[in-house]
Protein backbone atom coordinates (compact mmCIF):
# COMPACT_ATOMS: atom_id res chain seq x y z
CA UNK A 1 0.00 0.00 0.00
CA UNK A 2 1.23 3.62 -0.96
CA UNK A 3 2.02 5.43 2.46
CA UNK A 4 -1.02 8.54 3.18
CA UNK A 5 -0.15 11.52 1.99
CA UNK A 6 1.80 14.14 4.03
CA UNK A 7 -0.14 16.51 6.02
CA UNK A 8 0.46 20.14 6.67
CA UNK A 9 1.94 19.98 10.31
CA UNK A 10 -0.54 20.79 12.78
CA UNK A 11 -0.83 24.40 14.36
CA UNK A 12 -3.47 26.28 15.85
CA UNK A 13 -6.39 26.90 13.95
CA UNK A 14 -4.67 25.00 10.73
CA UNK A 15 -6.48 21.81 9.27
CA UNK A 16 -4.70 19.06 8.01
CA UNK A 17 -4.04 19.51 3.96
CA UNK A 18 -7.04 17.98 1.97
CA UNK A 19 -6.43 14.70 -0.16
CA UNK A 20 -7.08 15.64 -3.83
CA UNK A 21 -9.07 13.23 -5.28
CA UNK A 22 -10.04 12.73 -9.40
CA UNK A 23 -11.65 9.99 -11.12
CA UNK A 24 -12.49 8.67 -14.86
CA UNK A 25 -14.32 6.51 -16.97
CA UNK A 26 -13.02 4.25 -19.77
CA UNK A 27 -15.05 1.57 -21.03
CA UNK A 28 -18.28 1.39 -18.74
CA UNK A 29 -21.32 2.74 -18.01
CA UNK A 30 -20.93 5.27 -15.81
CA UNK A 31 -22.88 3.43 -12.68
CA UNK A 32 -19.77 3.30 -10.31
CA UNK A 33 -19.47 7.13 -10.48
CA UNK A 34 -23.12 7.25 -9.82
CA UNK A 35 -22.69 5.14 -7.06
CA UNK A 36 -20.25 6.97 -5.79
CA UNK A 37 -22.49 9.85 -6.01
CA UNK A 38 -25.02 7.86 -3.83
CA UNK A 39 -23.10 8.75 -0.62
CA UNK A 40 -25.56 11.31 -0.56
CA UNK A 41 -24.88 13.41 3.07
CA UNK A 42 -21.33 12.05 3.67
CA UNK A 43 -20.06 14.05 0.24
CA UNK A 44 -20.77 17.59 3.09
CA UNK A 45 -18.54 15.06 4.96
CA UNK A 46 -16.02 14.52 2.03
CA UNK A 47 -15.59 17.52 1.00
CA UNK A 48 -14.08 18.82 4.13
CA UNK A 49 -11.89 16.40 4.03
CA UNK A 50 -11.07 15.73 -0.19
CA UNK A 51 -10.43 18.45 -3.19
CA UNK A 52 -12.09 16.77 -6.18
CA UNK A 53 -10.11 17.66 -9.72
CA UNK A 54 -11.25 15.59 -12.76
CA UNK A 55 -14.64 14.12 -11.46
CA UNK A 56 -18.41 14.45 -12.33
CA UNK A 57 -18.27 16.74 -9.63
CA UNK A 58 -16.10 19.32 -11.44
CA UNK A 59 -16.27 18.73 -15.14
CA UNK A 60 -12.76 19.62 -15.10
CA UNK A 61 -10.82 18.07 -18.09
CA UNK A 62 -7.26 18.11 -17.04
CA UNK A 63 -5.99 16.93 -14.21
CA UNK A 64 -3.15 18.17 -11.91
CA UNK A 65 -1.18 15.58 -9.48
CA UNK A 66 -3.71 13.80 -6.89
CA UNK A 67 -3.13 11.69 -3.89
CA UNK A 68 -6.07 9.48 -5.54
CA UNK A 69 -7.42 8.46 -8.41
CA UNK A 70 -10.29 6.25 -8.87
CA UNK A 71 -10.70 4.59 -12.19
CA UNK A 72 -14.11 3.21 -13.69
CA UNK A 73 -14.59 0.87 -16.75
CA UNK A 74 -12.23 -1.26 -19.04
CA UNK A 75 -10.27 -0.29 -22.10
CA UNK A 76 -11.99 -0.95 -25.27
CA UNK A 77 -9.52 1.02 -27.60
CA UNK A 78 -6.49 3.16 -27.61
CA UNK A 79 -7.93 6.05 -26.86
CA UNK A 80 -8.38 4.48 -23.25
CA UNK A 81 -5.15 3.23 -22.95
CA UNK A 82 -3.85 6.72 -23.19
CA UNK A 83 -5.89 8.15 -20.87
CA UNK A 84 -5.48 5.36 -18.10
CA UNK A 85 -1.51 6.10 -18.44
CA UNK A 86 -1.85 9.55 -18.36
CA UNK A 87 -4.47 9.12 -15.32
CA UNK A 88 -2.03 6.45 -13.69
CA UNK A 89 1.30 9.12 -14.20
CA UNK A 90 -0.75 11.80 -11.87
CA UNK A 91 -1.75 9.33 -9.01
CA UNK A 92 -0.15 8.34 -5.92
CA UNK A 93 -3.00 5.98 -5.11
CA UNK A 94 -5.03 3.98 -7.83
CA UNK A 95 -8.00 2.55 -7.28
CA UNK A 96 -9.44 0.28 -10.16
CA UNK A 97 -13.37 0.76 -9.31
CA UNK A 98 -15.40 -1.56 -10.51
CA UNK A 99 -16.33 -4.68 -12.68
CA UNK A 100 -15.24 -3.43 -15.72
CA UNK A 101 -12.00 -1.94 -14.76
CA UNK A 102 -10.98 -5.38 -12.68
CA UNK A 103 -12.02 -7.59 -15.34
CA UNK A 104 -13.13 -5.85 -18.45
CA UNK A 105 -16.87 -6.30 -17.48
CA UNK A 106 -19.82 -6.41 -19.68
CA UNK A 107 -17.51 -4.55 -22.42
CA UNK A 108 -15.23 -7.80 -22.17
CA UNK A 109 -18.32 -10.00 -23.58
CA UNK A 110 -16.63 -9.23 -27.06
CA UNK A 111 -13.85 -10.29 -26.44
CA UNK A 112 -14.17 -14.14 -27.96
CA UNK A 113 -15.19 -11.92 -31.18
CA UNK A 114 -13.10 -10.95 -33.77
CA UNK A 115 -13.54 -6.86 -33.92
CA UNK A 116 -13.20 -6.70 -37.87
CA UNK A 117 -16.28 -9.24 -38.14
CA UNK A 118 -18.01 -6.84 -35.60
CA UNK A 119 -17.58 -3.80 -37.34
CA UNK A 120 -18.44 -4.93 -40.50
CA UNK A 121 -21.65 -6.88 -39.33
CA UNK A 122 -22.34 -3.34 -37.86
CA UNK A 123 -21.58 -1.18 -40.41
CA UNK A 124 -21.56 -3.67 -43.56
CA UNK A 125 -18.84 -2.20 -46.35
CA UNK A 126 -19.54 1.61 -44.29
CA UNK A 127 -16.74 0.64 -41.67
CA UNK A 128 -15.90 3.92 -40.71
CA UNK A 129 -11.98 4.65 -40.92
CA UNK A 130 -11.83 8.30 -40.13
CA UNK A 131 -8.13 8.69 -38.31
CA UNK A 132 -10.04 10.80 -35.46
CA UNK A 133 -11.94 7.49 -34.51
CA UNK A 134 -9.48 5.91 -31.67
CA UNK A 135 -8.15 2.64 -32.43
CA UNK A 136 -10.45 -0.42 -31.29
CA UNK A 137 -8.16 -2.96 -29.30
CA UNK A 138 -8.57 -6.26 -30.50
CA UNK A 139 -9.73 -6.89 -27.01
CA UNK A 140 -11.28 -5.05 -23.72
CA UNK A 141 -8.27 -5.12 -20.98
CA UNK A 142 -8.77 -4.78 -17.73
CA UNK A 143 -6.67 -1.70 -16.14
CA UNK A 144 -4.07 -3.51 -14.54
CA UNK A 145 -3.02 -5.12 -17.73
CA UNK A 146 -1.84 -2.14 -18.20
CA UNK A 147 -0.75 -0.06 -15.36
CA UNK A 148 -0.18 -0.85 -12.09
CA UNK A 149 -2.90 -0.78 -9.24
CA UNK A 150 -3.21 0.20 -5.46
CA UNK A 151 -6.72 -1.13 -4.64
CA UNK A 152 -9.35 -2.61 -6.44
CA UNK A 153 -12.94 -2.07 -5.36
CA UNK A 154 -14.98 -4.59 -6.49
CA UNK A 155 -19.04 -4.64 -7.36
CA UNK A 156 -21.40 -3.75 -10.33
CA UNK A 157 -21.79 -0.80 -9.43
CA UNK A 158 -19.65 -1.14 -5.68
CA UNK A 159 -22.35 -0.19 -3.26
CA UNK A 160 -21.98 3.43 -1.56
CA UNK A 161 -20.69 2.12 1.34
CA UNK A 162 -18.19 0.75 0.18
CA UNK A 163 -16.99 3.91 -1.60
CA UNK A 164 -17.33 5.52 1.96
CA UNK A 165 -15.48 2.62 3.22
CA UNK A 166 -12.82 2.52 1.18
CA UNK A 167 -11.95 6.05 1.65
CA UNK A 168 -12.60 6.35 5.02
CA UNK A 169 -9.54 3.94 4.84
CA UNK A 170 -7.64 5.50 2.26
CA UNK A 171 -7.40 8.70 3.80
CA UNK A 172 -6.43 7.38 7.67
CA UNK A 173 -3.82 5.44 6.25
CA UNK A 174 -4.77 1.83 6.85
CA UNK A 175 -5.00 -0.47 3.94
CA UNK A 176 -9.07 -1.08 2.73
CA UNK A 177 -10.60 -3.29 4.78
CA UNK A 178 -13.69 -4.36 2.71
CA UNK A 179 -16.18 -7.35 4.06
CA UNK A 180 -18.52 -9.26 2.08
CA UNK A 181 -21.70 -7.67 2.68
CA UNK A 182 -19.95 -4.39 1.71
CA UNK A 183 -19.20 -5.76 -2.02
CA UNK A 184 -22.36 -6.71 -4.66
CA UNK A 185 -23.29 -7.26 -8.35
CA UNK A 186 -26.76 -5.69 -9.12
């Protein structure tokens, strides 16, 4: 586990720095940032205690260094990959979030297809080949076949208590401690 961040040493009246905290979404559908959402309260809570950069909180689109990231949904093309490395290059903590970004999820179901055959079933001779279009992989990867991992946070979507659980965690330094009734598929 990555050691906590550093906090600003304690003096009168001074809080302890806030964790920044960003997230993205690759291949998915979104649900694990919803859930995420689904704190409801406890984000008045959170954000005494986190600065959210790239989130749905924020709509920022860059993303400065962070203590944590938190990373939704496989990678379906290359595109993705780029934007998991350059997530992955700003993040002391990673936290792959999710069915799809621990095992490719429901994306992954293609994945005994052949992606040429796909397109062109889809799109018959109309396969579009415009060089803005990012690069379908030949298969969905989960994100640690790519970069390397803290955490992993399991669930379709991971219920909100686990979220609050896992950063509760996170941010007092202990290593996630996440039991079974915490952790679903819907």
């Amino acid at each position: 586990m990555s050691p906590p961040p550093t906090s600003t040493p304690p003096t009168v009246g001074a809080a302890p720095r806030k964790w920044r905290v960003a997230t993205v979404s690759l291949a998915g559908c979104f649900g694990c940032h919803m859930s995420l959402l689904d704190i409801d309260e406890r984000l008045f809570e959170l954000i005494e205690r986190v600065e959210f950069d790239r989130s749905p909180l924020t709509d920022l689109k860059t993303l400065a260094p962070c203590d944590l990231g938190l990373v939704e949904g496989g990678l379906c093309n290359a595109e993705n990959v780029e934007v998991l490395r350059r997530f992955r290059a700003q993040c002391r903590i990673l936290v792959a979030v999710g069915a799809c970004a621990i095992t490719g999820g429901l994306p992954a179901l293609r994945n005994h297809l052949d992606v040429g055959e796909v397109l062109r079933a889809t799109y018959g001779e109309r396969v579009p080949d415009d060089p803005e279009l990012p690069l379908p992989l030949a298969r969905v990867l989960p994100v640690h076949e790519v970069v390397r991992i803290d955490h992993a946070l399991p669930g379709c979507p991971p219920p909100a208590d686990a979220f609050w659980q896992l950063l509760q965690d996170l941010m007092a330094g202990r290593a996630p401690a996440l039991h079974g009734g915490l952790i679903r598929y819907d």
